[in-house]
PDB file of N, CA and C in Angstrom:
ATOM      1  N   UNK A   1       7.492   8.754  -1.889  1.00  0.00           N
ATOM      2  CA  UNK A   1       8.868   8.466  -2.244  1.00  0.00           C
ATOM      3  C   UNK A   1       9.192   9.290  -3.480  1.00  0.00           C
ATOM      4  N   UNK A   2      10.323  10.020  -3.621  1.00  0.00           N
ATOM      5  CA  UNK A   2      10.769  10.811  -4.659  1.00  0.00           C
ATOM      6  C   UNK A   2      11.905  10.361  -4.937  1.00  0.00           C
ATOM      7  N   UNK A   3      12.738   9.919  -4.109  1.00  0.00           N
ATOM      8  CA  UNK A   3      14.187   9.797  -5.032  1.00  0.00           C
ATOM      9  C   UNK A   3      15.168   8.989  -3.821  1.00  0.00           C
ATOM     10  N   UNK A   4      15.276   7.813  -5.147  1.00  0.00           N
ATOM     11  CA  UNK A   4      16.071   6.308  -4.426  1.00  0.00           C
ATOM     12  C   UNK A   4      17.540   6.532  -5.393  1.00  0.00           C
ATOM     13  N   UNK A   5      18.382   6.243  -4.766  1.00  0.00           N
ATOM     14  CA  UNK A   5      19.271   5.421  -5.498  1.00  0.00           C
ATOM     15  C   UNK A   5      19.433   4.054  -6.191  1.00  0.00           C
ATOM     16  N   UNK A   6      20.018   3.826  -7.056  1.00  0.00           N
ATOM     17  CA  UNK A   6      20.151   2.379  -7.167  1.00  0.00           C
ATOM     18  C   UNK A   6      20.928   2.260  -8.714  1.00  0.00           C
ATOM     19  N   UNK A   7      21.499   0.835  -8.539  1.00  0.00           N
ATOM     20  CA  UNK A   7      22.681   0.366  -8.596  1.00  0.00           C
ATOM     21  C   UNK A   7      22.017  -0.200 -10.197  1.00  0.00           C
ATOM     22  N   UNK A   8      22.681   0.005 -11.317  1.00  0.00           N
ATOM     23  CA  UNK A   8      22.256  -0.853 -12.711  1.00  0.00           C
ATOM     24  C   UNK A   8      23.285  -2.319 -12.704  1.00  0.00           C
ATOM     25  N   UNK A   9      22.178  -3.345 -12.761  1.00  0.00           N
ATOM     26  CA  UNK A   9      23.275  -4.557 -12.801  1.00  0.00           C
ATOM     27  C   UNK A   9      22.786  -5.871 -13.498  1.00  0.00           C
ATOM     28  N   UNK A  10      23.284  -6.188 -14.094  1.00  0.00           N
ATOM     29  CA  UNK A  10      22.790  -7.076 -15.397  1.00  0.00           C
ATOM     30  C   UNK A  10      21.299  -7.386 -15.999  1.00  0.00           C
ATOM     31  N   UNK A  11      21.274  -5.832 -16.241  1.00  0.00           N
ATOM     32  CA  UNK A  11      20.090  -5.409 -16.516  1.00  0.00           C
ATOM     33  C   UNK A  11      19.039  -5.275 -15.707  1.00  0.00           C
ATOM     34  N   UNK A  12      19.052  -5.107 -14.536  1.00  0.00           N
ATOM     35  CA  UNK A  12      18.446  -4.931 -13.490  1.00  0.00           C
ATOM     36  C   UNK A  12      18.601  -3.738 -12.606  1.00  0.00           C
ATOM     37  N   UNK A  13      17.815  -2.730 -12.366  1.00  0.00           N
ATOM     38  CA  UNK A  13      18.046  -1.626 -11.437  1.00  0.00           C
ATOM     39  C   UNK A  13      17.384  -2.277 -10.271  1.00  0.00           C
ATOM     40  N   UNK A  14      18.936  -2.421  -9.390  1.00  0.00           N
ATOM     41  CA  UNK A  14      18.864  -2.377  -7.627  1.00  0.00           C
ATOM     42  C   UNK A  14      18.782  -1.307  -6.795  1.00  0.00           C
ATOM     43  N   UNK A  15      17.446  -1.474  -5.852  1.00  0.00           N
ATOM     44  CA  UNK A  15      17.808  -0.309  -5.016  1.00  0.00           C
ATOM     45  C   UNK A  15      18.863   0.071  -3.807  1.00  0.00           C
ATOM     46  N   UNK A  16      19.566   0.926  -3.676  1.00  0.00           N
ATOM     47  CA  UNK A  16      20.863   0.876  -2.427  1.00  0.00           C
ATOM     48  C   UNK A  16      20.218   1.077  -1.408  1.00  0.00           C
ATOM     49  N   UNK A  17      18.850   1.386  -1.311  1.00  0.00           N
ATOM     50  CA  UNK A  17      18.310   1.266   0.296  1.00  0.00           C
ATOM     51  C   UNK A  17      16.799   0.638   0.289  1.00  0.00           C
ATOM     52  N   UNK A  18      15.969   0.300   1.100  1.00  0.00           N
ATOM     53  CA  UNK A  18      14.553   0.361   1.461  1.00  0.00           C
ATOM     54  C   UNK A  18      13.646   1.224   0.813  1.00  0.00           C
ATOM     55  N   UNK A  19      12.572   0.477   0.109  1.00  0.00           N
ATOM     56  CA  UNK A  19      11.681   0.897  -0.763  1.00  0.00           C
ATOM     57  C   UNK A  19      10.498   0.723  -0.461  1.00  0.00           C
ATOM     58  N   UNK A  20       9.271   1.917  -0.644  1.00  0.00           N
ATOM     59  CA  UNK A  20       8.012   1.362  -0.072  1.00  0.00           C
ATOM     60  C   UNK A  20       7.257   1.513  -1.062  1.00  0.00           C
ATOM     61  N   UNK A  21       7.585   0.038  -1.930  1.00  0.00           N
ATOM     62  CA  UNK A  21       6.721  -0.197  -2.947  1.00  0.00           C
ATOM     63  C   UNK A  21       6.264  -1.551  -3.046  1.00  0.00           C
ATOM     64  N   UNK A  22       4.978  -1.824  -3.422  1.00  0.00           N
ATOM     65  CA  UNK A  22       4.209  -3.150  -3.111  1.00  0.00           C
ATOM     66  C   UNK A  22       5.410  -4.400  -4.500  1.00  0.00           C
ATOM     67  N   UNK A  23       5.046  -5.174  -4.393  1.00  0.00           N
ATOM     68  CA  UNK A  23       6.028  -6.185  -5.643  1.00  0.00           C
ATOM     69  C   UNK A  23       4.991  -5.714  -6.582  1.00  0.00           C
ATOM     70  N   UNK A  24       5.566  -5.687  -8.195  1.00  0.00           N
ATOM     71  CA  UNK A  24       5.414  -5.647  -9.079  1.00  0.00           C
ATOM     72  C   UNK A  24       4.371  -4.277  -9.336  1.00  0.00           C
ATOM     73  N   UNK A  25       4.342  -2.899  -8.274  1.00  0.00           N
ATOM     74  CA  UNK A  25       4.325  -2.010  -8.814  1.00  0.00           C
ATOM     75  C   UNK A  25       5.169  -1.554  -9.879  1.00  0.00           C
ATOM     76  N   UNK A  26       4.224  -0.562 -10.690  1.00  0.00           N
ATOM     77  CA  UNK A  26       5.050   0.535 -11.795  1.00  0.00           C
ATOM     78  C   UNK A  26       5.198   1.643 -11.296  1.00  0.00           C
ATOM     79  N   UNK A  27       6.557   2.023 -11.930  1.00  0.00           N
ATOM     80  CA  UNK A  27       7.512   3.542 -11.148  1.00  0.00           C
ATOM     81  C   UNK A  27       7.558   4.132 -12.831  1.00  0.00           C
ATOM     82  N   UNK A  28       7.903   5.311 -12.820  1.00  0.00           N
ATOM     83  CA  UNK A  28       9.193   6.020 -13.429  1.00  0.00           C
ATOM     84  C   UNK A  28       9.880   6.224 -13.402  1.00  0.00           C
ATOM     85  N   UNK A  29      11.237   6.109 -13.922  1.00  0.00           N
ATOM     86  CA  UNK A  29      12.414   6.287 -13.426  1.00  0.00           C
ATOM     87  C   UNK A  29      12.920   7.723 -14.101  1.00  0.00           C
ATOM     88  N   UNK A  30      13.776   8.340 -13.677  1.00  0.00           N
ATOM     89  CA  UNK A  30      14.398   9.969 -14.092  1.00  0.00           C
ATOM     90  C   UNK A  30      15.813   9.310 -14.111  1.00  0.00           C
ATOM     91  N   UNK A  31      16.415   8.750 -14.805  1.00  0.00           N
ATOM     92  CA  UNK A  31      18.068   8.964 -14.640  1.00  0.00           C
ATOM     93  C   UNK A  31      18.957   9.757 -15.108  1.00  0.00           C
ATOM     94  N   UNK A  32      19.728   9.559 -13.597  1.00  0.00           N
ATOM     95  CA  UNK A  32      20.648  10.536 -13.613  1.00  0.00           C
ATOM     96  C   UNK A  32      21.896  10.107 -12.777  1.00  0.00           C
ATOM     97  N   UNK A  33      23.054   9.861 -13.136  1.00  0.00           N
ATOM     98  CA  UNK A  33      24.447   9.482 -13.178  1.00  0.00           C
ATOM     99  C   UNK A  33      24.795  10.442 -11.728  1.00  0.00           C
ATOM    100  N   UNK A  34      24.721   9.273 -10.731  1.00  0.00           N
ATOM    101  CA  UNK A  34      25.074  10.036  -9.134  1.00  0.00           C
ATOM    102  C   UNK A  34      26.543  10.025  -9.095  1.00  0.00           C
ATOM    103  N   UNK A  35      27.065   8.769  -9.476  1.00  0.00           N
ATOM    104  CA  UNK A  35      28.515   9.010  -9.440  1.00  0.00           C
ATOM    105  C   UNK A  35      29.771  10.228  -9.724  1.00  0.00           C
ATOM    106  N   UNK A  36      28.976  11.051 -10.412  1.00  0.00           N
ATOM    107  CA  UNK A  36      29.812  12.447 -10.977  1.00  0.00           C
ATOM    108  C   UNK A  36      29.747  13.663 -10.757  1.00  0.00           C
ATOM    109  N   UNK A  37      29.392  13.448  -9.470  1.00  0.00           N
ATOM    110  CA  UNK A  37      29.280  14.426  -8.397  1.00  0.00           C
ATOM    111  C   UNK A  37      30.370  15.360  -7.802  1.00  0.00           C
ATOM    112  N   UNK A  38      30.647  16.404  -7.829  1.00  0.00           N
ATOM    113  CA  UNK A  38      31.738  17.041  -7.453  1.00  0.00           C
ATOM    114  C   UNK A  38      31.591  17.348  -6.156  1.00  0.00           C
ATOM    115  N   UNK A  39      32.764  18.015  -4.982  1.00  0.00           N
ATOM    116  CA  UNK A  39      32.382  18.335  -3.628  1.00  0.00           C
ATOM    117  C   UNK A  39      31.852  19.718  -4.265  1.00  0.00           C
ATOM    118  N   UNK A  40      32.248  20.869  -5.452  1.00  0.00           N
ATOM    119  CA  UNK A  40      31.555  21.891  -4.964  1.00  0.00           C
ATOM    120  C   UNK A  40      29.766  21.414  -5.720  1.00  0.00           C
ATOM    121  N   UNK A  41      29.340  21.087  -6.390  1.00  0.00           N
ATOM    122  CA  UNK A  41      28.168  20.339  -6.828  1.00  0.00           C
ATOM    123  C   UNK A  41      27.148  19.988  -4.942  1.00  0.00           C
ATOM    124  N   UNK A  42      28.038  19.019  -4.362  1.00  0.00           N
ATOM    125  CA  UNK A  42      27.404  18.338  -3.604  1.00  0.00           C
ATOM    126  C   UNK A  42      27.705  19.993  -2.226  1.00  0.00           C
ATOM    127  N   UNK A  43      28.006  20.628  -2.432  1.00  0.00           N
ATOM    128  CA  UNK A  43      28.048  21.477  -1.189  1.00  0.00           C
ATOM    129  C   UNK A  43      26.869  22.623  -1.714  1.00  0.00           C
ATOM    130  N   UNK A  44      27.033  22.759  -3.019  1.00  0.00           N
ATOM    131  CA  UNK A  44      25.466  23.421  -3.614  1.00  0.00           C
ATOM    132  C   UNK A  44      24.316  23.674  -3.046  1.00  0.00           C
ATOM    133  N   UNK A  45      24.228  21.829  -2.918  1.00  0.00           N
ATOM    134  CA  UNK A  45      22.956  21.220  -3.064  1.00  0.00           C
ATOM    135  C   UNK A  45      22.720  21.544  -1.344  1.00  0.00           C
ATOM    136  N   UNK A  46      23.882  21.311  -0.526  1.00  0.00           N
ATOM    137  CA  UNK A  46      23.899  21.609   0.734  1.00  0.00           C
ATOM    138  C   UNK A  46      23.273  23.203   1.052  1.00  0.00           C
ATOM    139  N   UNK A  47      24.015  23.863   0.477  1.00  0.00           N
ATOM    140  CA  UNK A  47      23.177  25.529   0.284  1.00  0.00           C
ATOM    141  C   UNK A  47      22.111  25.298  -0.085  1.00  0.00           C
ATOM    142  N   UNK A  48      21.735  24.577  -0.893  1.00  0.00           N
ATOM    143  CA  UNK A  48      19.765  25.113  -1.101  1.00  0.00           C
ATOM    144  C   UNK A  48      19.121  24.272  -0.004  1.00  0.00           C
ATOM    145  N   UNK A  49      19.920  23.297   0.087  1.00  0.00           N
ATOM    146  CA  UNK A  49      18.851  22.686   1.587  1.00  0.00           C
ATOM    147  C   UNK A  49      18.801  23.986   2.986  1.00  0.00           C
ATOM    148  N   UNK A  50      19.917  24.117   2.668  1.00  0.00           N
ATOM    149  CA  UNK A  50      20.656  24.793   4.450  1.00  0.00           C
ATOM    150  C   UNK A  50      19.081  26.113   4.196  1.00  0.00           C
ATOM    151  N   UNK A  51      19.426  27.037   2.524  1.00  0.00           N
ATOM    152  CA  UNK A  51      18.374  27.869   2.239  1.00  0.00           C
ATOM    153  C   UNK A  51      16.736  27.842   3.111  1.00  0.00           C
ATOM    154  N   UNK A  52      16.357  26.383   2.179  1.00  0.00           N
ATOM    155  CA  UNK A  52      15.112  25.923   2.250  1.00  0.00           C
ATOM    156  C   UNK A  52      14.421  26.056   3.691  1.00  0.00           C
ATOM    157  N   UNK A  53      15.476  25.343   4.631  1.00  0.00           N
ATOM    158  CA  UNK A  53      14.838  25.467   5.915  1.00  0.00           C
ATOM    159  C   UNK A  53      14.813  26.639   6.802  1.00  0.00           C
ATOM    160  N   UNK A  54      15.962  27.535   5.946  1.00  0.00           N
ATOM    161  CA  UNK A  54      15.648  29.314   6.748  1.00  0.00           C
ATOM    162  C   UNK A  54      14.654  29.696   6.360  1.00  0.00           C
ATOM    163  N   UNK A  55      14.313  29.576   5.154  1.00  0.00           N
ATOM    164  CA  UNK A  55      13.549  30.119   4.710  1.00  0.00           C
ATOM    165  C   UNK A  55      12.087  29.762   5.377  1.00  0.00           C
ATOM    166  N   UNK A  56      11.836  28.255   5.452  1.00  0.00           N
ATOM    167  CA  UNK A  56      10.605  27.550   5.985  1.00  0.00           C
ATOM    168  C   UNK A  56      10.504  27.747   7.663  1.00  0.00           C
ATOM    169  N   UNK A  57      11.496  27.803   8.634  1.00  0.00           N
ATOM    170  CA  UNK A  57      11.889  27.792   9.830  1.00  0.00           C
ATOM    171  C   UNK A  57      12.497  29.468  10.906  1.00  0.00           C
ATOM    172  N   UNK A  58      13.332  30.023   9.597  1.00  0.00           N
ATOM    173  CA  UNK A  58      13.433  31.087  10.357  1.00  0.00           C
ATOM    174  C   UNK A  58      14.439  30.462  10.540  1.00  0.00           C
ATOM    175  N   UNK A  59      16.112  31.494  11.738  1.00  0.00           N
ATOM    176  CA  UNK A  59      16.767  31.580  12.297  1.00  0.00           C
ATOM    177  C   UNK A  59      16.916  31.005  13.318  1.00  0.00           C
ATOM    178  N   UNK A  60      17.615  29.706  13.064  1.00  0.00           N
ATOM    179  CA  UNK A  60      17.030  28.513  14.397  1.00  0.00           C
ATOM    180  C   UNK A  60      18.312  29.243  15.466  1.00  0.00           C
ATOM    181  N   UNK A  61      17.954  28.848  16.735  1.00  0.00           N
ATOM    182  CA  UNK A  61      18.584  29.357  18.438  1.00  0.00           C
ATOM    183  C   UNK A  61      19.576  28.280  18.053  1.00  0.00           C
ATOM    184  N   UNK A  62      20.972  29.403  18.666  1.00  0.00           N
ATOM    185  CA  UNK A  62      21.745  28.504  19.235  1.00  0.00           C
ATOM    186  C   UNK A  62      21.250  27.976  20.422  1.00  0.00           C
ATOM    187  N   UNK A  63      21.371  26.163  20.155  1.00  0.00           N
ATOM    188  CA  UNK A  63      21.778  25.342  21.697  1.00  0.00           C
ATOM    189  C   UNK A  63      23.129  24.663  21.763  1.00  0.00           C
ATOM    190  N   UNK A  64      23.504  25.445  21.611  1.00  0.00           N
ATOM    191  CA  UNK A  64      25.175  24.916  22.150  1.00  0.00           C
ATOM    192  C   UNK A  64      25.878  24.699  23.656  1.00  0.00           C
ATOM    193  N   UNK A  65      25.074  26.206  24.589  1.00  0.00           N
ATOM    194  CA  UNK A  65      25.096  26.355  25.825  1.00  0.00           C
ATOM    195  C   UNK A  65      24.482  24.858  26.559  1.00  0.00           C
ATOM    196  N   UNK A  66      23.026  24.857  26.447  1.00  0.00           N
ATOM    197  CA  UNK A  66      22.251  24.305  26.482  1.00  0.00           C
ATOM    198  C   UNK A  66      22.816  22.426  26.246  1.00  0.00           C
ATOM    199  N   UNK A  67      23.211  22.123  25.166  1.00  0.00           N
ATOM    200  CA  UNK A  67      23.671  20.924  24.749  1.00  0.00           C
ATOM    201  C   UNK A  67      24.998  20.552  25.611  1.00  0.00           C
ATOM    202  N   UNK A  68      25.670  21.458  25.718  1.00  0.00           N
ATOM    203  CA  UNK A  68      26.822  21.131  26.849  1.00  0.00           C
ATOM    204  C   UNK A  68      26.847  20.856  28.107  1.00  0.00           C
ATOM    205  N   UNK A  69      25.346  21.679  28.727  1.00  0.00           N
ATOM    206  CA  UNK A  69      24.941  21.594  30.173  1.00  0.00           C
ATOM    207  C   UNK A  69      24.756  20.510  30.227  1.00  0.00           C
ATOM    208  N   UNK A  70      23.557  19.915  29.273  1.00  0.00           N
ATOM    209  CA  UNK A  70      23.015  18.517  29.025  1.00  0.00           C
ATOM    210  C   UNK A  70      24.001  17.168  29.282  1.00  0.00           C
ATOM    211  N   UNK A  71      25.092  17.497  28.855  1.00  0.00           N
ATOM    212  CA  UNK A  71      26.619  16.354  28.557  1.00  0.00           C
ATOM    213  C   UNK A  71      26.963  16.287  29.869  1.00  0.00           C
ATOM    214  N   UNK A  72      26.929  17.472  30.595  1.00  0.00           N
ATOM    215  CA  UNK A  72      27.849  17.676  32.068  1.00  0.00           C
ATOM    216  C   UNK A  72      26.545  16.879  33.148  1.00  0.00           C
ATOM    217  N   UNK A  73      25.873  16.566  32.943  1.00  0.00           N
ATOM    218  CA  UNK A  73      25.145  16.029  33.915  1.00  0.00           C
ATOM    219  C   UNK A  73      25.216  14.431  33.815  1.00  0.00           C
TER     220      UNK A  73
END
């Protein structure tokens, strides 16, 4: 696990999803203010992902042909 969200609330950090941590493990926390996120910020982050996997994967095939045939049957 690298990176949860979660919610600060009367003095308590909640997590916004499913956690696979035993009760009363110790974490570290890194904070950092998700709310102030811009669309070009969050389309960035979309470029280094989109990057990452050309880079790791190569030039994935169009299946577009393929995915449509699939629908028509």
């Amino acid at each position: 696990m690298s990176h949860v969200e979660a919610v600060y609330r009367h003095g308590v950090f909640q997590p916004l999803g499913p956690v696979d941590l035993a009760d009363d493990q110790r974490v570290r926390l890194n904070i950092e203010l998700a709310g102030l996120e811009t669309p070009q910020s969050w389309l960035r982050q979309v470029q280094l992902v989109q990057a990452a996997v050309l880079k790791r994967q190569g030039v994935l095939p169009d299946s577009a042909q393929e995915i449509a045939a699939d629908r028509q049957r």
